[in-house]
N, C-alpha and C. Protein backbone atom coordinates (compact mmCIF):
# COMPACT_ATOMS: atom_id res chain seq x y z
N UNK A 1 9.48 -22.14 -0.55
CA UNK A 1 8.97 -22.49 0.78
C UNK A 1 8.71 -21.24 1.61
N UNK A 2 9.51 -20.29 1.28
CA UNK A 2 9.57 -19.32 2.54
C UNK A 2 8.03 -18.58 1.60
N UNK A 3 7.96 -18.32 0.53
CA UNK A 3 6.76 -17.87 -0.05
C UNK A 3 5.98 -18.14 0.55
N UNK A 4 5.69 -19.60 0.53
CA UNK A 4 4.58 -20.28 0.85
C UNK A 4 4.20 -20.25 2.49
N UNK A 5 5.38 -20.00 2.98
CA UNK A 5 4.71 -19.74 4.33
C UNK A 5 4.16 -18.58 4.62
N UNK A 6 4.61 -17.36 3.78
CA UNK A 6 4.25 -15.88 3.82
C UNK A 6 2.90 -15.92 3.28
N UNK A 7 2.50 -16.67 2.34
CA UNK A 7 1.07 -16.62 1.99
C UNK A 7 0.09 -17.16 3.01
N UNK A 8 0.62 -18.20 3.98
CA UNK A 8 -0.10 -18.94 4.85
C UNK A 8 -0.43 -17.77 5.89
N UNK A 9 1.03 -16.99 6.30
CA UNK A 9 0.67 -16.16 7.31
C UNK A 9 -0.69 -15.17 7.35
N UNK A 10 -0.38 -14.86 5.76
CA UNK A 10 -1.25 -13.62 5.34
C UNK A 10 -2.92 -13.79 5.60
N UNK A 11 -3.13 -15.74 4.96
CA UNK A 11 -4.24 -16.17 4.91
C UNK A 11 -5.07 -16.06 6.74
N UNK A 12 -3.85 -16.40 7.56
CA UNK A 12 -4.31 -16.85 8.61
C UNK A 12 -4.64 -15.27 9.20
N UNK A 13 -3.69 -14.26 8.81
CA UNK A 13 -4.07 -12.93 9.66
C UNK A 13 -5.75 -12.77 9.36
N UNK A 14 -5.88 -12.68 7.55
CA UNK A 14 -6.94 -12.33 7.06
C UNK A 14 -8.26 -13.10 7.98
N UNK A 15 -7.84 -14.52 8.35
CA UNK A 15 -8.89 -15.11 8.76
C UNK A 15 -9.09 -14.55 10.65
N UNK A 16 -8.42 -14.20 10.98
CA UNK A 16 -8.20 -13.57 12.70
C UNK A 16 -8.91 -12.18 12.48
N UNK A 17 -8.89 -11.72 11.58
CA UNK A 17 -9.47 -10.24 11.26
C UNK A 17 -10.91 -10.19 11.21
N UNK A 18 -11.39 -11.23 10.57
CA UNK A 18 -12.40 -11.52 10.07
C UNK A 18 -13.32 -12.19 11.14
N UNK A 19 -12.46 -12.35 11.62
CA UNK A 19 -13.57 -13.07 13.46
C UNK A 19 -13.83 -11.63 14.24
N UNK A 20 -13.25 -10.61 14.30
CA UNK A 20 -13.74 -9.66 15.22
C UNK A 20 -14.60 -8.99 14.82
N UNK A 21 -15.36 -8.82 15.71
CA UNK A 21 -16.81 -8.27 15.85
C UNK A 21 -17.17 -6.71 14.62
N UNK A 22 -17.88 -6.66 14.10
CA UNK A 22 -17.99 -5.54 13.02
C UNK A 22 -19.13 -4.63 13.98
N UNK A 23 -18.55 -3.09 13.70
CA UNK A 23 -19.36 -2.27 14.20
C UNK A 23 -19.70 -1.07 13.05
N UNK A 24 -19.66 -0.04 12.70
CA UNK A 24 -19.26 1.24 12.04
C UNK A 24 -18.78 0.72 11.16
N UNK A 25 -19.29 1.17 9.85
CA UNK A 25 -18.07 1.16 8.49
C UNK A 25 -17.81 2.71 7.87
N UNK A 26 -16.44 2.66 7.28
CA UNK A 26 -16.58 3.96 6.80
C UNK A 26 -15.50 4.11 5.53
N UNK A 27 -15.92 4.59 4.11
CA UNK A 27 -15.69 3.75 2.87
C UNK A 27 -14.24 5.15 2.96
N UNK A 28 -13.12 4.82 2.46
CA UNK A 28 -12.08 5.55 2.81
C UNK A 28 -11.53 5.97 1.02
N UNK A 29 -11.10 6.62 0.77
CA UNK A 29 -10.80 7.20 -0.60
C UNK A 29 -9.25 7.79 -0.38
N UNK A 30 -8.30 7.95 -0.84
CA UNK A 30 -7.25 8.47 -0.29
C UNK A 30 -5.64 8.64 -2.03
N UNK A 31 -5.41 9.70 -1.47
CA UNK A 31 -4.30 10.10 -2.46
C UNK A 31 -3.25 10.93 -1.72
N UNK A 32 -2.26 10.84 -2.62
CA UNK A 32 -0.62 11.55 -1.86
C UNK A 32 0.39 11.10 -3.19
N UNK A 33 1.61 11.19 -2.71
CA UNK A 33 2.68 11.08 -2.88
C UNK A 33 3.63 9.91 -2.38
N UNK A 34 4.02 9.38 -3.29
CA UNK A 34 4.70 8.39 -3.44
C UNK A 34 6.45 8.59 -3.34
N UNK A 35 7.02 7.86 -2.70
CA UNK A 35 8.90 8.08 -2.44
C UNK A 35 9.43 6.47 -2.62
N UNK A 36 9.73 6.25 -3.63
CA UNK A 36 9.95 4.63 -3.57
C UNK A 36 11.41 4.60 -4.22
N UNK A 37 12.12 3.63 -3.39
CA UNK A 37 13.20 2.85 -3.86
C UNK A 37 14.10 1.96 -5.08
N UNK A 38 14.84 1.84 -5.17
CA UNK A 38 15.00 0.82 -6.25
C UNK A 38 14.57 -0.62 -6.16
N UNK A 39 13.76 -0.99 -6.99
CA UNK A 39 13.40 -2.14 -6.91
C UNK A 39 14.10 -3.58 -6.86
N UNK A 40 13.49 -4.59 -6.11
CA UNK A 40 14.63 -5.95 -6.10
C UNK A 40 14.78 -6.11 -7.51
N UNK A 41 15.64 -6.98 -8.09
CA UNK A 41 15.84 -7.49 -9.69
C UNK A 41 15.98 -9.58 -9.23
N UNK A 42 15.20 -9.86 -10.16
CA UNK A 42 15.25 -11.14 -10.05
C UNK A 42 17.03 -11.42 -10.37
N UNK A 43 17.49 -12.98 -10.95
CA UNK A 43 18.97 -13.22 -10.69
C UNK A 43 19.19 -12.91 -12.20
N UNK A 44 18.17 -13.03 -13.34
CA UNK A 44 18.51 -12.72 -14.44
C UNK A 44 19.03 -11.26 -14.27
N UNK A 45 18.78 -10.14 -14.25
CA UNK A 45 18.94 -8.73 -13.90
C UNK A 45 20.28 -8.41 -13.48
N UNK A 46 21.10 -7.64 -14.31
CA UNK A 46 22.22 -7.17 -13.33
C UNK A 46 21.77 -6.03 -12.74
N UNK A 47 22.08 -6.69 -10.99
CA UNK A 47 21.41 -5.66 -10.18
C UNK A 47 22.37 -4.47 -9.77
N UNK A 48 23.49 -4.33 -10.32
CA UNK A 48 24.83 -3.75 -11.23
C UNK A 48 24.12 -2.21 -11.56
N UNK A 49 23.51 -2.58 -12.91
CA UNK A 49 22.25 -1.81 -13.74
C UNK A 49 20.98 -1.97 -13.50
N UNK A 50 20.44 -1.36 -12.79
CA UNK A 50 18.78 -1.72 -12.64
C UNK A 50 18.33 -1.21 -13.40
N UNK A 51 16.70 -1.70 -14.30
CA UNK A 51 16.48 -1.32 -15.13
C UNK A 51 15.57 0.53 -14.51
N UNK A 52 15.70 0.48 -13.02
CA UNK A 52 14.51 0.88 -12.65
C UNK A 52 15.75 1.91 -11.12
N UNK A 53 15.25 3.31 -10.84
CA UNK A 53 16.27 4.05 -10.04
C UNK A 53 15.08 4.03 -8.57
N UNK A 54 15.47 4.76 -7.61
CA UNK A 54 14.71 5.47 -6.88
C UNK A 54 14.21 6.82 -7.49
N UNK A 55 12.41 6.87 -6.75
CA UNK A 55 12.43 8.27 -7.54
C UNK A 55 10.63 8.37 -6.87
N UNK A 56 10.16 9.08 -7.23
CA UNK A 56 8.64 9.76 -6.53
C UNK A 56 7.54 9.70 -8.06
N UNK A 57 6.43 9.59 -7.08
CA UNK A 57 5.05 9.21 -8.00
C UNK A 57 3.97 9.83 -7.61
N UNK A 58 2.84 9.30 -7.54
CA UNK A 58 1.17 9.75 -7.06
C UNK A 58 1.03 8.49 -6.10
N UNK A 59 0.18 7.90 -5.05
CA UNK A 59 -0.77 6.84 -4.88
C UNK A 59 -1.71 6.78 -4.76
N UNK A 60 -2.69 5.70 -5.00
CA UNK A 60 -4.41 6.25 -4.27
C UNK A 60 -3.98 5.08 -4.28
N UNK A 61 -5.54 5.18 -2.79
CA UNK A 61 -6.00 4.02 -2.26
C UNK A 61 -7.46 4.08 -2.32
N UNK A 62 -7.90 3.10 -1.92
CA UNK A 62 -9.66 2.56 -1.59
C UNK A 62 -9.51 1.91 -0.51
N UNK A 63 -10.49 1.61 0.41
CA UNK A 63 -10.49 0.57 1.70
C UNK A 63 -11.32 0.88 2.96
N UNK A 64 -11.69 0.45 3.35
CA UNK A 64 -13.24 0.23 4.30
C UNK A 64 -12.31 0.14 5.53
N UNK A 65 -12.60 1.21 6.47
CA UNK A 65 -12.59 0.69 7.75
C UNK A 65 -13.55 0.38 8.68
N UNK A 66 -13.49 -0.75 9.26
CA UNK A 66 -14.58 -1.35 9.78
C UNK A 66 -14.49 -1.32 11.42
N UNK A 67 -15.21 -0.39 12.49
CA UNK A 67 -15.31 -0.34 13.59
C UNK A 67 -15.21 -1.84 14.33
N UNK A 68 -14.31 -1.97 15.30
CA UNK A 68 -14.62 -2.78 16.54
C UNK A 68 -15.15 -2.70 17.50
N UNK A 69 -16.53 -3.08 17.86
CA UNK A 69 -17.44 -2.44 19.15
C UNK A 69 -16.72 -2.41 20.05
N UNK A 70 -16.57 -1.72 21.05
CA UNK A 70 -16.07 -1.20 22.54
C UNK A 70 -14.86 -1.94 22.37
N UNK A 71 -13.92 -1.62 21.49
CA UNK A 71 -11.96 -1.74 21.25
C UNK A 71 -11.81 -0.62 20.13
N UNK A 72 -10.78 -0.26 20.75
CA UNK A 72 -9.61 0.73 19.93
C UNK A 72 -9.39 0.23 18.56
N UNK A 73 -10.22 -0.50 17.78
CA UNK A 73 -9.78 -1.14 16.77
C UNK A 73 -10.90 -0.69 15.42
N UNK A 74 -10.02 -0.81 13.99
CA UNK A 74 -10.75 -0.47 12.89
C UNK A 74 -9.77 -1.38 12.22
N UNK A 75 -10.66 -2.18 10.85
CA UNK A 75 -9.96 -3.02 10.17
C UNK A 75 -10.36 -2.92 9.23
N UNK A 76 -9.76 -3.65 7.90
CA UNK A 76 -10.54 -4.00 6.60
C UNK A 76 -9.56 -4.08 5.50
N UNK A 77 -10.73 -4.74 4.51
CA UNK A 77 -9.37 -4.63 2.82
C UNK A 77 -8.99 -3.07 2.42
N UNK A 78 -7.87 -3.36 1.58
CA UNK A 78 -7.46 -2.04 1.28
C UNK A 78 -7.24 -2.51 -0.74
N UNK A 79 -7.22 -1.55 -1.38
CA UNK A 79 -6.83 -1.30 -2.39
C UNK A 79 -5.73 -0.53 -2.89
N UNK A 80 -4.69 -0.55 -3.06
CA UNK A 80 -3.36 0.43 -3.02
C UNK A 80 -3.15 0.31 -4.15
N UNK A 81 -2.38 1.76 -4.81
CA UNK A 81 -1.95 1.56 -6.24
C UNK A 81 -0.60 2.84 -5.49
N UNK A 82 0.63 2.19 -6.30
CA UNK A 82 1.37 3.91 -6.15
C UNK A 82 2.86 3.38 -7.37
N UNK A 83 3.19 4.56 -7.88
CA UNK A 83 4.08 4.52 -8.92
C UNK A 83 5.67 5.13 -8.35
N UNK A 84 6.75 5.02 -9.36
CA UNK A 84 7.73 6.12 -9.75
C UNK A 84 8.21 6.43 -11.38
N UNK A 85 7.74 7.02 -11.12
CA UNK A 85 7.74 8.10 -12.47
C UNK A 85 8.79 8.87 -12.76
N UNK A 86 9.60 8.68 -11.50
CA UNK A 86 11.24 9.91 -12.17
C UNK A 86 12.41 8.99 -12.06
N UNK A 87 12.31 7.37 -11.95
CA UNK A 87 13.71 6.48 -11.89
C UNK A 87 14.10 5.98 -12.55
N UNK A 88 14.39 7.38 -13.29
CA UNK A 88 15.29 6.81 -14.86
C UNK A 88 16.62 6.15 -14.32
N UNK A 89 16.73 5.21 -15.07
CA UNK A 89 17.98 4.51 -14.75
C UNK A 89 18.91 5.10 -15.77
N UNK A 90 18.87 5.74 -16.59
CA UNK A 90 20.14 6.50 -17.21
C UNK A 90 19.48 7.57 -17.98
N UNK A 91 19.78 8.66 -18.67
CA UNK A 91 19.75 9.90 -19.26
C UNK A 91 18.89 9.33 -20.55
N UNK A 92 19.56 8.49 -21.25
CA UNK A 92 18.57 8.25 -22.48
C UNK A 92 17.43 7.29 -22.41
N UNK A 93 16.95 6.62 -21.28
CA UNK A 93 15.85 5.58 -20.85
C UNK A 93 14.71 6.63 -20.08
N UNK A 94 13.39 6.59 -20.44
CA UNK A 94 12.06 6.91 -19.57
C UNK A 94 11.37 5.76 -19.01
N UNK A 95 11.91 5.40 -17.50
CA UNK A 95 11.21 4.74 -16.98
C UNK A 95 10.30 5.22 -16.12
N UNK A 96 9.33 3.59 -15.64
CA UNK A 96 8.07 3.77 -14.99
C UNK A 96 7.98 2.40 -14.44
N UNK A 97 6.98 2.64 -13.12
CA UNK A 97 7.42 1.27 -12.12
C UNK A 97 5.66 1.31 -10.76
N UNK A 98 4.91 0.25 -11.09
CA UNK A 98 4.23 0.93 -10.04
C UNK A 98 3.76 -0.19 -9.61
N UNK A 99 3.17 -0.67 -8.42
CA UNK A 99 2.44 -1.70 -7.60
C UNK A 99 1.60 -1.12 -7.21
N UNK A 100 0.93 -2.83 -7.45
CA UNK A 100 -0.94 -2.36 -7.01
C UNK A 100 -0.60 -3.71 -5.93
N UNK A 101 -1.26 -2.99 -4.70
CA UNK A 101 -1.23 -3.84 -3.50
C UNK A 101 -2.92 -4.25 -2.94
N UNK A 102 -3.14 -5.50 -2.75
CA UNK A 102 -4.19 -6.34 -2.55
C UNK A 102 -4.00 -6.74 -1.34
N UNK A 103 -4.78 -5.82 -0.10
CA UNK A 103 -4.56 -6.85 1.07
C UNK A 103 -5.69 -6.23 2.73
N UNK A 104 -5.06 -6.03 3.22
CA UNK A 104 -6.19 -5.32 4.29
C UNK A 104 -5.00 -5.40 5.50
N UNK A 105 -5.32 -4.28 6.12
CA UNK A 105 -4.88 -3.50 7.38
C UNK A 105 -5.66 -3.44 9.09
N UNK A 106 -5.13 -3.15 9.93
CA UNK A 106 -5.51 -3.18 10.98
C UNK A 106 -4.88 -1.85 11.86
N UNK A 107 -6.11 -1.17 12.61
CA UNK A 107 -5.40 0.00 13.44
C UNK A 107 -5.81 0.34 14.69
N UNK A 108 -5.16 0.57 15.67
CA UNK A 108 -5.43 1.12 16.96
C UNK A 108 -5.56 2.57 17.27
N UNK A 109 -6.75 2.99 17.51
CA UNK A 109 -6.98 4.20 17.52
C UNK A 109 -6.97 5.01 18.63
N UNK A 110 -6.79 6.59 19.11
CA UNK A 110 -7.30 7.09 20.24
C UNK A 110 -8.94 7.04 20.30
N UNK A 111 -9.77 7.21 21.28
CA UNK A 111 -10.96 7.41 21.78
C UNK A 111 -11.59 8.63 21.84
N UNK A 112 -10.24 9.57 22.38
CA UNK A 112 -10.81 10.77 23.12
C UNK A 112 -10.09 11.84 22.84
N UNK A 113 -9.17 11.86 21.71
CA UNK A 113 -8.92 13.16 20.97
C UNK A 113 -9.41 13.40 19.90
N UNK A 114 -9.14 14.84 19.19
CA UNK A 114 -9.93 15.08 18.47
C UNK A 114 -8.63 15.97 18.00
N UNK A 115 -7.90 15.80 16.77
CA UNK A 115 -8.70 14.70 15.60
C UNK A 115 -8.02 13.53 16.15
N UNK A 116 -8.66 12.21 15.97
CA UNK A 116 -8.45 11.15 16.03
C UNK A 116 -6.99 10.56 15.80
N UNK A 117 -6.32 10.11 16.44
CA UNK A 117 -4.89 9.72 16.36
C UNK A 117 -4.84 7.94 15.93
N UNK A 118 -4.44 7.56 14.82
CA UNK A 118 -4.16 5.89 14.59
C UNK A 118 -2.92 5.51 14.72
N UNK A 119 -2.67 4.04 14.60
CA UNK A 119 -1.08 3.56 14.06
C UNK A 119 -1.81 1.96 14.10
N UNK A 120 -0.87 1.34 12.53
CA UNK A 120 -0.88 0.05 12.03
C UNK A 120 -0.41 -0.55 11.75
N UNK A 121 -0.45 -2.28 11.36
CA UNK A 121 0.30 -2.62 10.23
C UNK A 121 -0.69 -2.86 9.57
N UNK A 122 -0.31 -3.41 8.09
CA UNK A 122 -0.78 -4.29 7.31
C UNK A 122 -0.35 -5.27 6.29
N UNK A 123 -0.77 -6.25 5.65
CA UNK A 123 -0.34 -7.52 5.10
C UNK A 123 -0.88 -7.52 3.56
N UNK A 124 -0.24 -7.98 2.76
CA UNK A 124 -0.79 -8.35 1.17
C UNK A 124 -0.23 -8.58 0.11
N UNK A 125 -0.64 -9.07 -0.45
CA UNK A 125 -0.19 -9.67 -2.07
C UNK A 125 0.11 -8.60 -3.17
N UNK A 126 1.49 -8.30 -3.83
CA UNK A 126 1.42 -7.08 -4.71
C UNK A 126 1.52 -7.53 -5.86
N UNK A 127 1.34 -6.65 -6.96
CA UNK A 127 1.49 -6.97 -8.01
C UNK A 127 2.40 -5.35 -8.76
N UNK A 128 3.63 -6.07 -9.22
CA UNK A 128 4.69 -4.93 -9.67
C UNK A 128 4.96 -4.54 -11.63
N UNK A 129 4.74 -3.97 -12.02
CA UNK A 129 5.09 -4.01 -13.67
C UNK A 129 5.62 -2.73 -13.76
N UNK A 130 6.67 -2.63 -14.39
CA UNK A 130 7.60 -1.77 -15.20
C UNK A 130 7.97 -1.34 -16.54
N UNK A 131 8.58 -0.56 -16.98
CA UNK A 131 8.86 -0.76 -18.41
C UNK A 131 9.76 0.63 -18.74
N UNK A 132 11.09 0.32 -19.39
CA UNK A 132 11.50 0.98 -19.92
C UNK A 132 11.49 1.47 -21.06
N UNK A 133 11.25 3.05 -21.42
CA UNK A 133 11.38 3.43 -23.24
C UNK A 133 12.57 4.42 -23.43
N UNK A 134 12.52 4.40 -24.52
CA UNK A 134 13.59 5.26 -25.33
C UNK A 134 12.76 6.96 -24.94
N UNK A 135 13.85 7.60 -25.11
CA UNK A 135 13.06 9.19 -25.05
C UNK A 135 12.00 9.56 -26.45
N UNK A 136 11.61 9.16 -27.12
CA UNK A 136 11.00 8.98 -28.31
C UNK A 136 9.46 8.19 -28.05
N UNK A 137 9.99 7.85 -27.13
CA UNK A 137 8.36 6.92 -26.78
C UNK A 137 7.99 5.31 -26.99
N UNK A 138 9.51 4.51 -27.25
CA UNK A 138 9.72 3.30 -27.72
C UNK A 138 9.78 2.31 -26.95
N UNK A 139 8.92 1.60 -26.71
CA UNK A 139 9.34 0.39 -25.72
C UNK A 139 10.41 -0.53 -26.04
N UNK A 140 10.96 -0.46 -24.93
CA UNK A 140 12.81 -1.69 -24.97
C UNK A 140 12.17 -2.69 -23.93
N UNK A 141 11.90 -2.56 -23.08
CA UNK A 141 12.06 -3.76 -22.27
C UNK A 141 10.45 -3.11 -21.04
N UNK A 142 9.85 -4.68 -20.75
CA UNK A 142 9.15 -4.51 -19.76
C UNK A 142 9.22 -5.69 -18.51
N UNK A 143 8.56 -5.72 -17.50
CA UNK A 143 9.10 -6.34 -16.25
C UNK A 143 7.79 -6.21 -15.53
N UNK A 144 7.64 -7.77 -14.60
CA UNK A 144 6.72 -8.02 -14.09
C UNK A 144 7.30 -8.08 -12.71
N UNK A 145 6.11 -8.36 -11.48
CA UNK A 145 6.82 -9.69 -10.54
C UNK A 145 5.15 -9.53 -9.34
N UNK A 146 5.49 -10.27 -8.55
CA UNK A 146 4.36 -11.05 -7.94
C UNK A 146 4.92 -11.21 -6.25
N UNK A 147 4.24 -10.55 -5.30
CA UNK A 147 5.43 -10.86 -3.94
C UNK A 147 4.30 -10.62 -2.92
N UNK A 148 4.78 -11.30 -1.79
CA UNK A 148 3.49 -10.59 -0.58
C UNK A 148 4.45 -9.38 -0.20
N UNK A 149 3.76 -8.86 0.68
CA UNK A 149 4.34 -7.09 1.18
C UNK A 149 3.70 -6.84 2.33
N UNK A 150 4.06 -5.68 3.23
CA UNK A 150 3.71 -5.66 4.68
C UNK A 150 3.68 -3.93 4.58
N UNK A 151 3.51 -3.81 5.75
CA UNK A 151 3.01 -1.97 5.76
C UNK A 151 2.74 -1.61 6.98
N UNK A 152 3.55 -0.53 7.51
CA UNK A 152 3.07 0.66 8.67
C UNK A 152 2.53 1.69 8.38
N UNK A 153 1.49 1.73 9.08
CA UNK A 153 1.10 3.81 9.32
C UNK A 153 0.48 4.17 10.37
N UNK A 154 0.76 5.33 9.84
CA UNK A 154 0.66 6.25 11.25
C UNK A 154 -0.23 7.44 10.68
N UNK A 155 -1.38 7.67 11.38
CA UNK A 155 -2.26 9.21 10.78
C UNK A 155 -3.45 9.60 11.69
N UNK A 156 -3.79 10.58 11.48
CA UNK A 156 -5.10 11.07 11.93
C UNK A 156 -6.23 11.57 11.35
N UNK A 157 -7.72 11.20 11.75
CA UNK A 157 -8.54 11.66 11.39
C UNK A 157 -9.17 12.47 12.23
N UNK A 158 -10.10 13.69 11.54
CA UNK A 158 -10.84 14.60 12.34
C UNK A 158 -12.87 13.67 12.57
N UNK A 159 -13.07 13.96 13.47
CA UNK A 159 -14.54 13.39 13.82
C UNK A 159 -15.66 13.95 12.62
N UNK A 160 -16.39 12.68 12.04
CA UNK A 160 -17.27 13.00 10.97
C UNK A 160 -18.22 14.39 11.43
N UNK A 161 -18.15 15.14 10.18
CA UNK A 161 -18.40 16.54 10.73
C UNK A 161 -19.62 16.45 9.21
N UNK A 162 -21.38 15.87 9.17
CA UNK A 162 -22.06 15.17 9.89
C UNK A 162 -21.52 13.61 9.63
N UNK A 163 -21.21 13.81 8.44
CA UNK A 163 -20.94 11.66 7.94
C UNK A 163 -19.67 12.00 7.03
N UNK A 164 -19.20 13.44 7.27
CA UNK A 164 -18.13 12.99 6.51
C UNK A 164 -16.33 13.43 7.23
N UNK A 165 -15.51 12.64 6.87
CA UNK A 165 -14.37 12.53 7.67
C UNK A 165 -12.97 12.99 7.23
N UNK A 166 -12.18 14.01 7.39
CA UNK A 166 -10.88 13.70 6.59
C UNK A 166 -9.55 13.33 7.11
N UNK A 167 -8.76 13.33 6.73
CA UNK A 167 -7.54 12.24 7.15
C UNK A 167 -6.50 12.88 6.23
N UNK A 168 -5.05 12.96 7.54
CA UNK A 168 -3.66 12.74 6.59
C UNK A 168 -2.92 11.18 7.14
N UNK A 169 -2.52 10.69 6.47
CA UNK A 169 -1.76 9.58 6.71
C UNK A 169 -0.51 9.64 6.17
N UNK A 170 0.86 8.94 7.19
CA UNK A 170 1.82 8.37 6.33
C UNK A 170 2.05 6.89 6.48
N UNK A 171 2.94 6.45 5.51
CA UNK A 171 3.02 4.90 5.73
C UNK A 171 4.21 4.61 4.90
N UNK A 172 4.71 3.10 5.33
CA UNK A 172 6.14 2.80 4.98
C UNK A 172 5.85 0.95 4.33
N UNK A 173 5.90 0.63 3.28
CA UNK A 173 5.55 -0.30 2.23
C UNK A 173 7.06 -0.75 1.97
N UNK A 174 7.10 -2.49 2.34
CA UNK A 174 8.20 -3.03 2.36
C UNK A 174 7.90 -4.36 1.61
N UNK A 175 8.53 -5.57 0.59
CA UNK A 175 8.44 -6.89 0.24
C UNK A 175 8.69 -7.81 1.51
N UNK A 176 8.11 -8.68 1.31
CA UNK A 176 8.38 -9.78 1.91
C UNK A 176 9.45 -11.17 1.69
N UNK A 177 9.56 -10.53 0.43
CA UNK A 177 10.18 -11.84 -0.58
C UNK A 177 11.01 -11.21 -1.29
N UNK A 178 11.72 -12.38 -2.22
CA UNK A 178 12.56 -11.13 -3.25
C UNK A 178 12.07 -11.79 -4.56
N UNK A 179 12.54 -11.41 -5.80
CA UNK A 179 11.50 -11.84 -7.21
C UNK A 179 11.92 -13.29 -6.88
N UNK A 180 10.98 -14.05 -7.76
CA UNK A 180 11.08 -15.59 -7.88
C UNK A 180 11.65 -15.68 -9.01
N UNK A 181 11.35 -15.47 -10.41
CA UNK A 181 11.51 -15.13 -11.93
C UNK A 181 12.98 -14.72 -11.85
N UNK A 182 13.46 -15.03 -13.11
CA UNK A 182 15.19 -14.73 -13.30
C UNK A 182 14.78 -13.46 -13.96
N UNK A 183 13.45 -12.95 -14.76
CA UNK A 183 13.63 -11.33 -15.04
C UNK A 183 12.61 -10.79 -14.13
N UNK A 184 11.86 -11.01 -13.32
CA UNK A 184 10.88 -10.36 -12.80
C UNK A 184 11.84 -9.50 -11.46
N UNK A 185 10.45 -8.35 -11.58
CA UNK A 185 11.19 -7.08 -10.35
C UNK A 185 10.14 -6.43 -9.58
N UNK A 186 11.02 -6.28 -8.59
CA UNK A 186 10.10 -6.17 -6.97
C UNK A 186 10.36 -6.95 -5.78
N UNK A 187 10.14 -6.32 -5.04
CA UNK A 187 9.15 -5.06 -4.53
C UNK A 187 10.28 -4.31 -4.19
N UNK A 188 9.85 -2.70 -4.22
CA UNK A 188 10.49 -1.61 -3.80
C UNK A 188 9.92 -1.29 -2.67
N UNK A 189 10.98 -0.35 -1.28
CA UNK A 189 10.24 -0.05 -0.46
C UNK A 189 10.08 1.07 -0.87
N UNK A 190 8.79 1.73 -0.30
CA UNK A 190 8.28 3.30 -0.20
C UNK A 190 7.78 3.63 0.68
N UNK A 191 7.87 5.09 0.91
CA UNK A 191 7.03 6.31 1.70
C UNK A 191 5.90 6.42 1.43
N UNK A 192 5.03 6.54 1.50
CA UNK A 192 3.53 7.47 0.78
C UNK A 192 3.32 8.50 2.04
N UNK A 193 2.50 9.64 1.56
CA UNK A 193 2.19 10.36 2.67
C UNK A 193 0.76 11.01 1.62
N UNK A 194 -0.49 10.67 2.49
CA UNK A 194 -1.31 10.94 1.47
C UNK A 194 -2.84 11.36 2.08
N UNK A 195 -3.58 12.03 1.95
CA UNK A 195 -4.43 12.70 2.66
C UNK A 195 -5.77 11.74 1.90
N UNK A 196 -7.13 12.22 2.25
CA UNK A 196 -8.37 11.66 2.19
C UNK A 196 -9.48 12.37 2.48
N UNK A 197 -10.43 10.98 1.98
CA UNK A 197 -11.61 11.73 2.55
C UNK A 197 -12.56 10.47 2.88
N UNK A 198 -13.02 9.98 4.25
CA UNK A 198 -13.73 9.06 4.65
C UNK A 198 -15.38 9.25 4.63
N UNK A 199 -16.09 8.14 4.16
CA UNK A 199 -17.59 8.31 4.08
C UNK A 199 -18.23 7.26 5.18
N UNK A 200 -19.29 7.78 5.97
CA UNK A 200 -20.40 6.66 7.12
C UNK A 200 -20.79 5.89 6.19
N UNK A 201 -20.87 4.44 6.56
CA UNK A 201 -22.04 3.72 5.42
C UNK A 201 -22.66 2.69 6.60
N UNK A 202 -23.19 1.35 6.40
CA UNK A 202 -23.77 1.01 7.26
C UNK A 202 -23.80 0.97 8.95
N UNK A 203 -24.34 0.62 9.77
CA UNK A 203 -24.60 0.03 11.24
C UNK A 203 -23.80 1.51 11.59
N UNK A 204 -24.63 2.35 11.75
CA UNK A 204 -24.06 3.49 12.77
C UNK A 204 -22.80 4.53 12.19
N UNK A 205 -22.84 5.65 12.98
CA UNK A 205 -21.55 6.46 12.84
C UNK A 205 -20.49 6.02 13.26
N UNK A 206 -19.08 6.21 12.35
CA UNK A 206 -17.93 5.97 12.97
C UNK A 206 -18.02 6.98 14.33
N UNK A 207 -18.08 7.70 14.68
CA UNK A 207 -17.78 8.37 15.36
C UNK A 207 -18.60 8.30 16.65
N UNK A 208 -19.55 6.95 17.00
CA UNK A 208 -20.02 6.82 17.96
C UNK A 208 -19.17 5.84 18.98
């Protein structure tokens, strides 16, 4: 139930987003560094032993921000991918753990500095897979899970210098839910802190 209302919420933000007025688009590309947590463990899992530690990765993203005529506002889908790559859960296991996040964001921007100052949230559906091997290269065990997820950031961009834009961002990636599945795992929270590079594409300059 509580799922199901988290999906409703998500549907209804997506649909409130989607009513405000489109001005400027500008196609966003973005990579950094990843700081993520130990992941939830469904009830099968002794969460005792996780199969999975805290530990750091890469992320990229994709995602369109879309101008709001005369408001402080830029919106749109996002594409997120980010890993951990060092949370070995013990000395003789090589694990790996990463979510790809499906959802779209919203941000309030400055006007009149330069570089451009934001802050957001955002909402979406993740998708988590894992897998532990032997130091040899052997798969023992792998792990799914399925959860909505939410997100802050905070960053700045410099003014398209002619159509093109760059950006550092950080942001803080949390579950909404905990696994449903008696083996499935997720969501972990994480850090990312990850820089870019924004492109003009239709109806005008961002920067008008």
């Amino acid at each position: 139930m509580v799922c199901r209302g988290i999906r409703r919420l998500i549907l209804a933000a997506g649909l409130a987003v989607a009513t405000l007025p489109a001005g400027a688009h500008q196609f966003v590309l973005t990579t950094g560094y990843a700081n993520s947590g130990t992941p939830d463990v469904g009830h099968g899992i002794d969460a005792s032993h996780p199969p999975f530690g805290a530990g750091g990765g890469y992320a990229i993203g994709i995602r369109t921000d879309i101008y709001a005529p005369r408001s402080p506002l830029w919106f749109g889908p996002q594409f997120l991918y980010w890993n951990n790559l060092t949370g070995d859960p013990f000395q003789s296991i090589d694990a790996t753990y990463f979510q790809i996040e499906l959802g779209g964001r919203i941000s309030v921007h400055s006007r009149s500095t330069d570089p451009v100052l934001y802050a957001g949230g955002g909402l979406g559906y993740t998708l988590a897979h894992g897998q532990n091997k032997s130091l040899i290269g052997e798969p023992l065990r792998t792990f799914d899970g399925d959860f909505p997820t939410a997100s802050f950031h905070i960053g700045a961009k410099t003014r398209p210098t002619p159509e093109i834009t760059l950006l550092a961002e950080g942001s803080y990636h949390f579950g909404l839910d905990h696994p449903r599945q008696r083996l499935s795992v997720g969501p972990a929270n994480a850090f990312l802190i990850q820089i870019g590079v924004a492109f003009d594409m239709l109806l005008g300059s961002a920067g008008e």
